[in-house]
C-alpha atoms as a PDB file:
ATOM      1  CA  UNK A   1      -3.093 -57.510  11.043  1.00  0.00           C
ATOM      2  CA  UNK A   2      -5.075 -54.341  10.303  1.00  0.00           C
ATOM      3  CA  UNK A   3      -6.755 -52.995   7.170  1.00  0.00           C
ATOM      4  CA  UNK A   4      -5.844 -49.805   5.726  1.00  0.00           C
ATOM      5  CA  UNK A   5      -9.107 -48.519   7.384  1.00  0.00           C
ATOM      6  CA  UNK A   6      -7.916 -49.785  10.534  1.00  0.00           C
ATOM      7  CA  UNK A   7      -4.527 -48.505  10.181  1.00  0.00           C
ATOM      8  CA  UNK A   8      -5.966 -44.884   9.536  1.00  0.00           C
ATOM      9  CA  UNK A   9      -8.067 -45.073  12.634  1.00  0.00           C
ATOM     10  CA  UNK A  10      -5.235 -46.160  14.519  1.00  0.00           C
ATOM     11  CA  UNK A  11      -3.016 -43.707  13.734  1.00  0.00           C
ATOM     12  CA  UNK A  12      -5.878 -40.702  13.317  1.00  0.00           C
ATOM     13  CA  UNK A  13      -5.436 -40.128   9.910  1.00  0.00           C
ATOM     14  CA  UNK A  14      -7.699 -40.354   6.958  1.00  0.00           C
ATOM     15  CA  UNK A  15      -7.558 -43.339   4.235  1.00  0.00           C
ATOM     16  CA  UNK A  16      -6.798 -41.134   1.849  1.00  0.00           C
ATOM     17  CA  UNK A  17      -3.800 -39.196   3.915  1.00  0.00           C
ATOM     18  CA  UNK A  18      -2.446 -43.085   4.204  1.00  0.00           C
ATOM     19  CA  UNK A  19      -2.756 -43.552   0.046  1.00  0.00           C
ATOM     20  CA  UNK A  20      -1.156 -40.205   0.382  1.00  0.00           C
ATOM     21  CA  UNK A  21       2.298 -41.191   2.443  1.00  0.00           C
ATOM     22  CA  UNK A  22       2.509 -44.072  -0.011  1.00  0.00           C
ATOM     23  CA  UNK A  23       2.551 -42.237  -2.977  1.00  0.00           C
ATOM     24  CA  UNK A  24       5.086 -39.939  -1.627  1.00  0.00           C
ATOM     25  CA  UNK A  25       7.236 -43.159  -0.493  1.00  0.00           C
ATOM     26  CA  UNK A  26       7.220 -42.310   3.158  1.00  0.00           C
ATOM     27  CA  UNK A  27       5.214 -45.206   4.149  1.00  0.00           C
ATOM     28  CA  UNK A  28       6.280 -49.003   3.310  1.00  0.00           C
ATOM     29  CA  UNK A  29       2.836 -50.082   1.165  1.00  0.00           C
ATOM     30  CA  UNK A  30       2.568 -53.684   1.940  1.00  0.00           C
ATOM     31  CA  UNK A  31       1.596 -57.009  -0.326  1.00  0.00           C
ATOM     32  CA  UNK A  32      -2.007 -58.037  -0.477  1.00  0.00           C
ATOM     33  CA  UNK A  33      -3.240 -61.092   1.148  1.00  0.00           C
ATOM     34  CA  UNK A  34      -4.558 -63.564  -1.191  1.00  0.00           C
ATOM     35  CA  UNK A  35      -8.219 -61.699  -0.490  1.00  0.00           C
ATOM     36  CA  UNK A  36      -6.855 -58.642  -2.266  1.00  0.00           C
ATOM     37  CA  UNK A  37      -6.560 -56.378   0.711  1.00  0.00           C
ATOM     38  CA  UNK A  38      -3.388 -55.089   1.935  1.00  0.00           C
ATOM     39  CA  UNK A  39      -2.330 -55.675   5.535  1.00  0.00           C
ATOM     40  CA  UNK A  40      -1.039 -53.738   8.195  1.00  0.00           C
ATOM     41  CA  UNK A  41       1.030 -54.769  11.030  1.00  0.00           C
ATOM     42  CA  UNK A  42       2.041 -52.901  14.371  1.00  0.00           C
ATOM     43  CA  UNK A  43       5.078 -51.603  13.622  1.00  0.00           C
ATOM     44  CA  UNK A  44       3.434 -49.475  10.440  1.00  0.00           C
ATOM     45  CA  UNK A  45       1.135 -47.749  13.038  1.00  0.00           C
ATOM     46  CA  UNK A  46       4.101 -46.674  14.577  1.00  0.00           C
ATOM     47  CA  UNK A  47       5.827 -45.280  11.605  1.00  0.00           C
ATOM     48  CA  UNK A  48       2.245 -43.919  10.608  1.00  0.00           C
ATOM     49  CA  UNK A  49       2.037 -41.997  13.726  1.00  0.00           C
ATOM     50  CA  UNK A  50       5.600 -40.507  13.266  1.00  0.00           C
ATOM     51  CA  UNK A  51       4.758 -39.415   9.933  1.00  0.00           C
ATOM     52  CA  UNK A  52       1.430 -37.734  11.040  1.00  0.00           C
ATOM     53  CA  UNK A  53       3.491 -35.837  14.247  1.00  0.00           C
ATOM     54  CA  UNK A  54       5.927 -34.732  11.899  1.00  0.00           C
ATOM     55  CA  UNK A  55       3.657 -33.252   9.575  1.00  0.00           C
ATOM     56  CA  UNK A  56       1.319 -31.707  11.696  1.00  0.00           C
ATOM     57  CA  UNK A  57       4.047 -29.585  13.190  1.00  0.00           C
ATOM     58  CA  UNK A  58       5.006 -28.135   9.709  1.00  0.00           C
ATOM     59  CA  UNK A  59       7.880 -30.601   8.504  1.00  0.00           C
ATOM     60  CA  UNK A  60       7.699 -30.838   4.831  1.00  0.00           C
ATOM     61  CA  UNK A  61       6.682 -33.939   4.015  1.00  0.00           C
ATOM     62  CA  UNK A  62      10.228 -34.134   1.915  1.00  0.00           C
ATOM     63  CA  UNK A  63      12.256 -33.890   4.826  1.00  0.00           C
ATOM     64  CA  UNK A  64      10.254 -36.390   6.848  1.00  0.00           C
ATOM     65  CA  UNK A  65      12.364 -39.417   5.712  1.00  0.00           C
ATOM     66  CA  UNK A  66      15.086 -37.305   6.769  1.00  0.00           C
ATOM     67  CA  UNK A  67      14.174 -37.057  10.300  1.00  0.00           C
ATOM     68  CA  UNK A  68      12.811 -40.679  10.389  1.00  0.00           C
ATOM     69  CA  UNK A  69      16.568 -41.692   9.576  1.00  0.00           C
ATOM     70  CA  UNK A  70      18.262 -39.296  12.025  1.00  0.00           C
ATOM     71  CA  UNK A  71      19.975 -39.803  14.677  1.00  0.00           C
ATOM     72  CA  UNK A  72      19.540 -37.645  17.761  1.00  0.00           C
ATOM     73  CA  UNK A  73      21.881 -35.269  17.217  1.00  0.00           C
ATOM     74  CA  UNK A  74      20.859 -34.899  13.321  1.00  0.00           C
ATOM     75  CA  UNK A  75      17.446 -34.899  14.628  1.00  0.00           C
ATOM     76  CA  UNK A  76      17.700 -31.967  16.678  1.00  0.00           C
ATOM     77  CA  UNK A  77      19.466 -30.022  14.200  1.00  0.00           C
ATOM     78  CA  UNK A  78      17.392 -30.695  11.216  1.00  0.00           C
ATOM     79  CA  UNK A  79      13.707 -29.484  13.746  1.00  0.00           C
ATOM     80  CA  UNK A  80      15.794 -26.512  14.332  1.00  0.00           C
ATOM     81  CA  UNK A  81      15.891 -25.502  10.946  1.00  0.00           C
ATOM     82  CA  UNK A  82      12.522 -26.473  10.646  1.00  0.00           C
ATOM     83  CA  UNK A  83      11.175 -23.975  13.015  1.00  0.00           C
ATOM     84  CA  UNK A  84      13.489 -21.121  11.946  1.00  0.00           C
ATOM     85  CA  UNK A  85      11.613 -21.626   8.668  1.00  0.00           C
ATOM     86  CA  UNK A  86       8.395 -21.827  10.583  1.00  0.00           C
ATOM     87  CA  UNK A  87       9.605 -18.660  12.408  1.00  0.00           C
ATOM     88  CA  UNK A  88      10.045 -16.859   9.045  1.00  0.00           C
ATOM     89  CA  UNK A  89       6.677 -18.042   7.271  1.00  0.00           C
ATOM     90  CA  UNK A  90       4.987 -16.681  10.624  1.00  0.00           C
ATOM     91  CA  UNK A  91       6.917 -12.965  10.177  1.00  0.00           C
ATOM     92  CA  UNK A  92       5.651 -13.312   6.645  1.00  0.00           C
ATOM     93  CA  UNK A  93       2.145 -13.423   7.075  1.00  0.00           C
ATOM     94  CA  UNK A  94       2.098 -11.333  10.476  1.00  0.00           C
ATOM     95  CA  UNK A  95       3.470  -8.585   7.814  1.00  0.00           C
ATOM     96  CA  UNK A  96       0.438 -10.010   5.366  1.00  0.00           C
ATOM     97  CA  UNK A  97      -1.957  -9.093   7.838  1.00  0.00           C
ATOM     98  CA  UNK A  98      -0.559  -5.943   8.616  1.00  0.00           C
ATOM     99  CA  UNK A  99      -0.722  -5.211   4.743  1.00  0.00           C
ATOM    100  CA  UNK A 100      -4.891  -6.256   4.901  1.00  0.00           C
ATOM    101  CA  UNK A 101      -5.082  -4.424   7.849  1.00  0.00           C
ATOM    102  CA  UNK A 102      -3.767  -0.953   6.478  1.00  0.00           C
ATOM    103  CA  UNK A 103      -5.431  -2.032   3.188  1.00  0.00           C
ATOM    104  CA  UNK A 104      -9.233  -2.138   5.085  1.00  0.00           C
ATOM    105  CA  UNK A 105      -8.500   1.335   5.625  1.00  0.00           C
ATOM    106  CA  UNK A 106      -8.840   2.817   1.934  1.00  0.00           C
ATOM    107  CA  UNK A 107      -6.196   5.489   1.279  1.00  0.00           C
ATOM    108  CA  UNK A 108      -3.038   2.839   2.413  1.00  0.00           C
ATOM    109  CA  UNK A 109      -3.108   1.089  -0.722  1.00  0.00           C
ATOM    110  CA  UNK A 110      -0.351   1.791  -2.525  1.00  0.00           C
ATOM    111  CA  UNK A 111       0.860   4.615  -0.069  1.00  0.00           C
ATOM    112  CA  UNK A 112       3.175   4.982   2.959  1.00  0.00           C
ATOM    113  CA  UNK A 113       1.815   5.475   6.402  1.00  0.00           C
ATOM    114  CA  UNK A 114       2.573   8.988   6.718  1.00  0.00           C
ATOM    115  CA  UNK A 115       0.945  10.129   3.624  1.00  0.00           C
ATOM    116  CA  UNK A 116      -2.069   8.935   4.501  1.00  0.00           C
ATOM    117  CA  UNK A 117      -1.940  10.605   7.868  1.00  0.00           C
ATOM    118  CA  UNK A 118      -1.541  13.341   5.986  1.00  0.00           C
ATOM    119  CA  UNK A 119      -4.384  12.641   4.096  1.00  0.00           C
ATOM    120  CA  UNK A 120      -6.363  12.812   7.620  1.00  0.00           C
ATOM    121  CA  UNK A 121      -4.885  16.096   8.592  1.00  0.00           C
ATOM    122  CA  UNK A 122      -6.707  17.208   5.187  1.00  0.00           C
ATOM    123  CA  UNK A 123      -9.951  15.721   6.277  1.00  0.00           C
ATOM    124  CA  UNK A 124      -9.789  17.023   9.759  1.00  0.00           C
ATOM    125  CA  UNK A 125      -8.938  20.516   8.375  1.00  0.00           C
ATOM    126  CA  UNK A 126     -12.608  20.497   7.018  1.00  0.00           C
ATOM    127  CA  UNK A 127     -11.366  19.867   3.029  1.00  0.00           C
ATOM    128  CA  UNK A 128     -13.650  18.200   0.705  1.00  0.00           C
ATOM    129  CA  UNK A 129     -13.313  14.631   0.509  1.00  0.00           C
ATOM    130  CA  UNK A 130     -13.068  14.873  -3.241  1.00  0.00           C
ATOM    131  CA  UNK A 131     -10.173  17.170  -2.921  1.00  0.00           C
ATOM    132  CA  UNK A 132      -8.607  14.785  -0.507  1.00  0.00           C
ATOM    133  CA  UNK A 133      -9.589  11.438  -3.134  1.00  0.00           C
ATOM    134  CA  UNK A 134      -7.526  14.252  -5.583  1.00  0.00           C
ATOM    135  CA  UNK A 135      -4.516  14.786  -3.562  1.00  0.00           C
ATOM    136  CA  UNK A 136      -4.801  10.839  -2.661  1.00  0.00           C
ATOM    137  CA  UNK A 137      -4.496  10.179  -6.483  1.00  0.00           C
ATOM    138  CA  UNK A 138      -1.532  12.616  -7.038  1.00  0.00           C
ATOM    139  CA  UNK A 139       0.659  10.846  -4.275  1.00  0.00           C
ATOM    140  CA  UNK A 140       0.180   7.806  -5.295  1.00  0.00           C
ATOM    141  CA  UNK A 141       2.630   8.382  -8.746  1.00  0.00           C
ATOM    142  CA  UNK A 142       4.701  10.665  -6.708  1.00  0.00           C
ATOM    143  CA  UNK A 143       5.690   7.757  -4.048  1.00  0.00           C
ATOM    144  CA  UNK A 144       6.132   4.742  -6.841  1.00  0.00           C
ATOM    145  CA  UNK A 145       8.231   6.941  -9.055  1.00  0.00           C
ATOM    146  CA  UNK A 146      10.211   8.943  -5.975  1.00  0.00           C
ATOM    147  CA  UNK A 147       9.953   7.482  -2.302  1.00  0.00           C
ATOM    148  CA  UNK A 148      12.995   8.731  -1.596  1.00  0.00           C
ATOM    149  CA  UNK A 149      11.507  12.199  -2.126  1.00  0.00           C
ATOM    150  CA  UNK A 150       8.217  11.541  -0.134  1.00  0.00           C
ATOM    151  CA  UNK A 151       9.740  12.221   3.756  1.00  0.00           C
ATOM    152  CA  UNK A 152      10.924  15.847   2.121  1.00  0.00           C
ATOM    153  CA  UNK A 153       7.536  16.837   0.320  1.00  0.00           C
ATOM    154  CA  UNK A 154       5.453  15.705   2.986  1.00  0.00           C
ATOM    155  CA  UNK A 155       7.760  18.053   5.533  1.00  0.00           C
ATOM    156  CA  UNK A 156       6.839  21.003   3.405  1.00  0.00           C
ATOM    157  CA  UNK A 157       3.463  19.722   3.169  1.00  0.00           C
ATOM    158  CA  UNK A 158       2.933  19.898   6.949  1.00  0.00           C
ATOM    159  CA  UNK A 159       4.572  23.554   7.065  1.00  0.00           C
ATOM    160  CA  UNK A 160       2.196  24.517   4.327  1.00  0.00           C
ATOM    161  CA  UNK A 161      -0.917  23.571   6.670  1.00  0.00           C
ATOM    162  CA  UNK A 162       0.189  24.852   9.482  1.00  0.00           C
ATOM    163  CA  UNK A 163       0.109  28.186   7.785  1.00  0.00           C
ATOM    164  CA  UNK A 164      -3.739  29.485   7.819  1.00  0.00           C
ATOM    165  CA  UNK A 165      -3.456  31.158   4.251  1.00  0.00           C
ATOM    166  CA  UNK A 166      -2.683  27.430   3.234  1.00  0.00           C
ATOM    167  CA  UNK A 167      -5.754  25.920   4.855  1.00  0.00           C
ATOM    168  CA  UNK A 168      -7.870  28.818   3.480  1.00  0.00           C
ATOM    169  CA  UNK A 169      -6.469  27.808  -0.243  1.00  0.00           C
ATOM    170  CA  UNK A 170      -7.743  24.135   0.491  1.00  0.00           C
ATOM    171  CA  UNK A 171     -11.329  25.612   1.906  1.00  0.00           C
ATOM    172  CA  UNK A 172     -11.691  27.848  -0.882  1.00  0.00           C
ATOM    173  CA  UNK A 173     -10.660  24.644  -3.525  1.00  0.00           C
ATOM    174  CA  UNK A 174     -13.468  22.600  -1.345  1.00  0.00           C
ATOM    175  CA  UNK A 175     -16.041  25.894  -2.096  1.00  0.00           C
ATOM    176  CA  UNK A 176     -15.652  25.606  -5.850  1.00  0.00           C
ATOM    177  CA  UNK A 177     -16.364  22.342  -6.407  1.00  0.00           C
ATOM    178  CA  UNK A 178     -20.537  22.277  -6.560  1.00  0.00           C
ATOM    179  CA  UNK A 179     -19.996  25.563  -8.883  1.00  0.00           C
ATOM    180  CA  UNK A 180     -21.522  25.482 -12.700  1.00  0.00           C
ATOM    181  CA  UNK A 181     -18.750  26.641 -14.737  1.00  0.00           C
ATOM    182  CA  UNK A 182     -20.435  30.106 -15.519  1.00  0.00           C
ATOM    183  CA  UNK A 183     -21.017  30.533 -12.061  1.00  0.00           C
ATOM    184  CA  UNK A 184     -19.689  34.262 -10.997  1.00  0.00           C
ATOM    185  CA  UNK A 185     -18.391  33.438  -7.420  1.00  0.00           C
ATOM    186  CA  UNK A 186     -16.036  30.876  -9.645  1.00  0.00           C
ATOM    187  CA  UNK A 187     -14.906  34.069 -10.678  1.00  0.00           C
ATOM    188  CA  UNK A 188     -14.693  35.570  -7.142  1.00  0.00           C
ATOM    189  CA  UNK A 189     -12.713  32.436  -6.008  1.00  0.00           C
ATOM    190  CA  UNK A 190     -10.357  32.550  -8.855  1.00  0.00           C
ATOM    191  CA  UNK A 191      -9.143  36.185  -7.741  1.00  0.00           C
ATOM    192  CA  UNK A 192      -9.052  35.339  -4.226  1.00  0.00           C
ATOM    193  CA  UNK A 193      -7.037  32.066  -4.891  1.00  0.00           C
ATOM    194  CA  UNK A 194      -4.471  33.473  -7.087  1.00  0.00           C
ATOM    195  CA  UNK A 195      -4.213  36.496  -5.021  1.00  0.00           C
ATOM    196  CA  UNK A 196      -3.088  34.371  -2.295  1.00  0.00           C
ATOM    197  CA  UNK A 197      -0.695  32.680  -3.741  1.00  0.00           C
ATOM    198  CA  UNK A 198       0.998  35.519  -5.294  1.00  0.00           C
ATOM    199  CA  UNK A 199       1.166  36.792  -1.397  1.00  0.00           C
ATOM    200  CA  UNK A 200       2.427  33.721  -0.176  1.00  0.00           C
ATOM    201  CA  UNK A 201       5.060  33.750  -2.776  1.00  0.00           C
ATOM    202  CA  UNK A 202       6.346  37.533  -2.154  1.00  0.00           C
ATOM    203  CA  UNK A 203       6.457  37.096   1.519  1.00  0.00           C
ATOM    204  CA  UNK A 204       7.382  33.517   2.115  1.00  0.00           C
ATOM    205  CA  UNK A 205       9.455  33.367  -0.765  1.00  0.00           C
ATOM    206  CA  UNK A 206       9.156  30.788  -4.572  1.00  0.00           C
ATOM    207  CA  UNK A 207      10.312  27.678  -2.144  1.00  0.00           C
ATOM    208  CA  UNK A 208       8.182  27.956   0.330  1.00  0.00           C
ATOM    209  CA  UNK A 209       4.931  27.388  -2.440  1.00  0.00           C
ATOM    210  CA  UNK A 210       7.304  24.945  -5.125  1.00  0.00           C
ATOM    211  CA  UNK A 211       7.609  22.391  -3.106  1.00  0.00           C
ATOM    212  CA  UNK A 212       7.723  19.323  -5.662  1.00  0.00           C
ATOM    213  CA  UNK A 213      10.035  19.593  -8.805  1.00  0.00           C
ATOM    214  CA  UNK A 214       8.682  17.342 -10.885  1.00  0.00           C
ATOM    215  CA  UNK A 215       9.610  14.794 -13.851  1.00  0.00           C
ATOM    216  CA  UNK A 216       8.302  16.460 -17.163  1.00  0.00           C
ATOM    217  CA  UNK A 217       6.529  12.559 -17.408  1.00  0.00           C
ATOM    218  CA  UNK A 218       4.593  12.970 -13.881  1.00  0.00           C
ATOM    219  CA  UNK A 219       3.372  16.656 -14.790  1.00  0.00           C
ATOM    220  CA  UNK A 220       0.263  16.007 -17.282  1.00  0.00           C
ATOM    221  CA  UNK A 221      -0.860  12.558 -15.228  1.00  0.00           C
ATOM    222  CA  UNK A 222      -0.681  15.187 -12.427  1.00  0.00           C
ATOM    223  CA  UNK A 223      -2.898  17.376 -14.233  1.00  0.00           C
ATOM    224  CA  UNK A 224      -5.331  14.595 -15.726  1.00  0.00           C
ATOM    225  CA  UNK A 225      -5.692  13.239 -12.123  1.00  0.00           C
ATOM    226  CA  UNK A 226      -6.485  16.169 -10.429  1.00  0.00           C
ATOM    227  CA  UNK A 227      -8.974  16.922 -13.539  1.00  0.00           C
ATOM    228  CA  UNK A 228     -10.748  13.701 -13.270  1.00  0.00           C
ATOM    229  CA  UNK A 229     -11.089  13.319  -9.669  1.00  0.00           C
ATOM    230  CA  UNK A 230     -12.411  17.360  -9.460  1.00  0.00           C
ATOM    231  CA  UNK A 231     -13.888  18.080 -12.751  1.00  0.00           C
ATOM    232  CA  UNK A 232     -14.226  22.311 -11.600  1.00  0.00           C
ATOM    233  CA  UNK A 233     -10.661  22.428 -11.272  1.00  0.00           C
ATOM    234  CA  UNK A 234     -10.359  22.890 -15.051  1.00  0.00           C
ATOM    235  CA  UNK A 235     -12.369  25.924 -15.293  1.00  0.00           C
ATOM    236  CA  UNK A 236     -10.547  27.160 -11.868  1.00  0.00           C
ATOM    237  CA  UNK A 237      -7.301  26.863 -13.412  1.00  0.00           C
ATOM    238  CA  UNK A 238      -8.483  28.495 -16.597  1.00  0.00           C
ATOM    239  CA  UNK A 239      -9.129  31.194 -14.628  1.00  0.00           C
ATOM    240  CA  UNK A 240      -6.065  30.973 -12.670  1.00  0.00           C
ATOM    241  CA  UNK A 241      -4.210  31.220 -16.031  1.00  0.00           C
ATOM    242  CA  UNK A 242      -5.686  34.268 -16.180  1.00  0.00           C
ATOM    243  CA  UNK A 243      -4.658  35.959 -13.142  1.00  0.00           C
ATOM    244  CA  UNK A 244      -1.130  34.902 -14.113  1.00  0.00           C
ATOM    245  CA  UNK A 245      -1.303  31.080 -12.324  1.00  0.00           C
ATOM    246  CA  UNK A 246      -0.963  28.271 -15.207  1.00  0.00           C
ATOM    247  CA  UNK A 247      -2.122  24.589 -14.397  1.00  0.00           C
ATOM    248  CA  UNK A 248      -3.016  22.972 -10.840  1.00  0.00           C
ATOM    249  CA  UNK A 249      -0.219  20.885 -10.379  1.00  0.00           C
ATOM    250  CA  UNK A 250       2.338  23.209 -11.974  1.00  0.00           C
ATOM    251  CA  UNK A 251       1.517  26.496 -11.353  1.00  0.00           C
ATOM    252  CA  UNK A 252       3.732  29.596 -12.529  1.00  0.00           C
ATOM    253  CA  UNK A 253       3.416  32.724 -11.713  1.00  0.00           C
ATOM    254  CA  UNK A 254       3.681  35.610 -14.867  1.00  0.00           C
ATOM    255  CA  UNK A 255       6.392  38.300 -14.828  1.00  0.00           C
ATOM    256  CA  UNK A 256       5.544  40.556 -11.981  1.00  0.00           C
ATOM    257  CA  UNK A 257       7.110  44.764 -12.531  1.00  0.00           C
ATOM    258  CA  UNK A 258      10.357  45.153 -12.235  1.00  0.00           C
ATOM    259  CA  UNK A 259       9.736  46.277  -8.510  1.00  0.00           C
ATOM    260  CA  UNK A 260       8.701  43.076  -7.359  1.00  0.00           C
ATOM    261  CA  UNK A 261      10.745  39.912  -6.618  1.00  0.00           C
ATOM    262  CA  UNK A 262      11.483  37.607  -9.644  1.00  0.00           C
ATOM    263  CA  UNK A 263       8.861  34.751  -9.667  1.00  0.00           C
ATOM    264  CA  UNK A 264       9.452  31.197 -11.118  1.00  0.00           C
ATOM    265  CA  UNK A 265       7.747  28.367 -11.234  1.00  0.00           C
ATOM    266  CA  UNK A 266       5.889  27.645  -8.301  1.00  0.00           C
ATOM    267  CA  UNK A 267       3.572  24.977  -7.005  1.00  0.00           C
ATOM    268  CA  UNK A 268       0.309  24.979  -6.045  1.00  0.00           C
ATOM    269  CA  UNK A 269      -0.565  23.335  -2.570  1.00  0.00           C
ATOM    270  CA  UNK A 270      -4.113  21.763  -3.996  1.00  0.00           C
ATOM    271  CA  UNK A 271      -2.417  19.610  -5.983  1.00  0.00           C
ATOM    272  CA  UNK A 272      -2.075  15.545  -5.463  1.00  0.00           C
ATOM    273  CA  UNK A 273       1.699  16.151  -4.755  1.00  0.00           C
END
């Protein structure tokens, strides 16, 4: 007859993983002897060693009477469910890792994969990083309140920096950001900027620059992003306003003479959206 140390060492389990399988019911706790210790025969080895196999390859310890009962064919049905559930508690955390993974690399929290490889286009393009941290910001809204919308704004988003007047916009943005705001080449910027986009706009046409449409709610955190993430964009845009451009995220242009194309609202490609 074995102790309950014994038994453990038997069966290569701890005391306290035997104390364990009692409490649970799943092994038989026996009477003590008239010393006061509790004895263990052969056949409770056994059944310990069951117990421990069964566990150790992921059965919950619920469903280990189960299978201690079951006959062969109930046996091999019950492990199969068992390791489709293992199967599916493996495809969870493979997709847990992947999160952590994409997570390590900054800009995919809380963002699809292919806005922050647009985010790297931005970077390789030479753009200030606190433009792209800006533009990081903005999407970030745009994808939790519309990710159906995301494929189609990131499609015009490509086209836009594929154009070189586009990239110049975001080099120029990246130019003014180390400028006091009574700094004259603010000034300089401000007309070159807004003459830009009023080109753009005549030749390309209002939906080739408005590429976003959106919510009234979304418009001020838009603004208040972009504001707080590049504090000389509010001066910029003051100027803008100016020159006929209102607001960074929503930017309209004024009423141009009657021998123009009509404007409307447009939107302006330094934006976070």
């Amino acid at each position: 007859m074995l102790t309950i140390g014994e038994l453990a060492s038997y069966a290569g389990v701890t005391v306290r993983a035997v104390r364990h399988y009692h409490a649970k019911g799943l092994l038989p706790e026996p009477e003590r002897d008239h010393s006061g210790y509790r004895r263990y025969d052969a056949a409770a080895v056994v059944e310990l060693i069951r117990i421990r196999t069964l566990a150790e390859a992921g059965v919950p310890l619920a469903r280990v009477p189960e299978l201690l009962r079951a006959d062969e064919e109930e046996f091999g049905a019950a492990i199969a469910d068992v390791d489709e559930r293992l199967r599916a508690e493996i495809r969870d955390r493979q997709r847990h890792r992947e999160r952590i993974a994409r997570l390590a690399a900054g800009d995919s929290l809380a963002l699809p994969p292919e806005v922050t490889e647009y985010l790297d286009r931005l970077r390789a393009l030479g753009v200030d990083e606190r433009i792209v941290r800006a533009e990081r910001d903005g999407w970030i809204p745009l994808a939790a309140h519309s990710p159906h919308r995301v494929p189609t704004w990131l499609a015009r988003k490509r086209e836009q920096l594929a154009d070189p007047r586009f990239t110049h916009f975001y080099l120029g943005l990246s130019r003014a950001l180390n400028h006091a705001d009574d700094d004259p080449r603010l000034v300089d910027l401000a007309d070159e900027l807004a003459d830009r986009l009023t080109r753009i706009a005549d030749e390309q046409g209002v939906a080739y620059v408005d590429d976003t449409d959106l919510p009234p709610p979304l418009v001020p955190l838009m603004d208040d992003l972009a504001f707080r993430t590049v504090p000389p964009a509010r001066r910029l845009i003051e100027l803008l306003e100016e020159r006929g451009w209102t607001k960074l995220e929503r930017v309209n242009a004024v009423p141009r003479p009657p021998t123009s194309p009509p404007t409307a609202p447009v939107h302006a490609p330094g934006g976070g959206s």
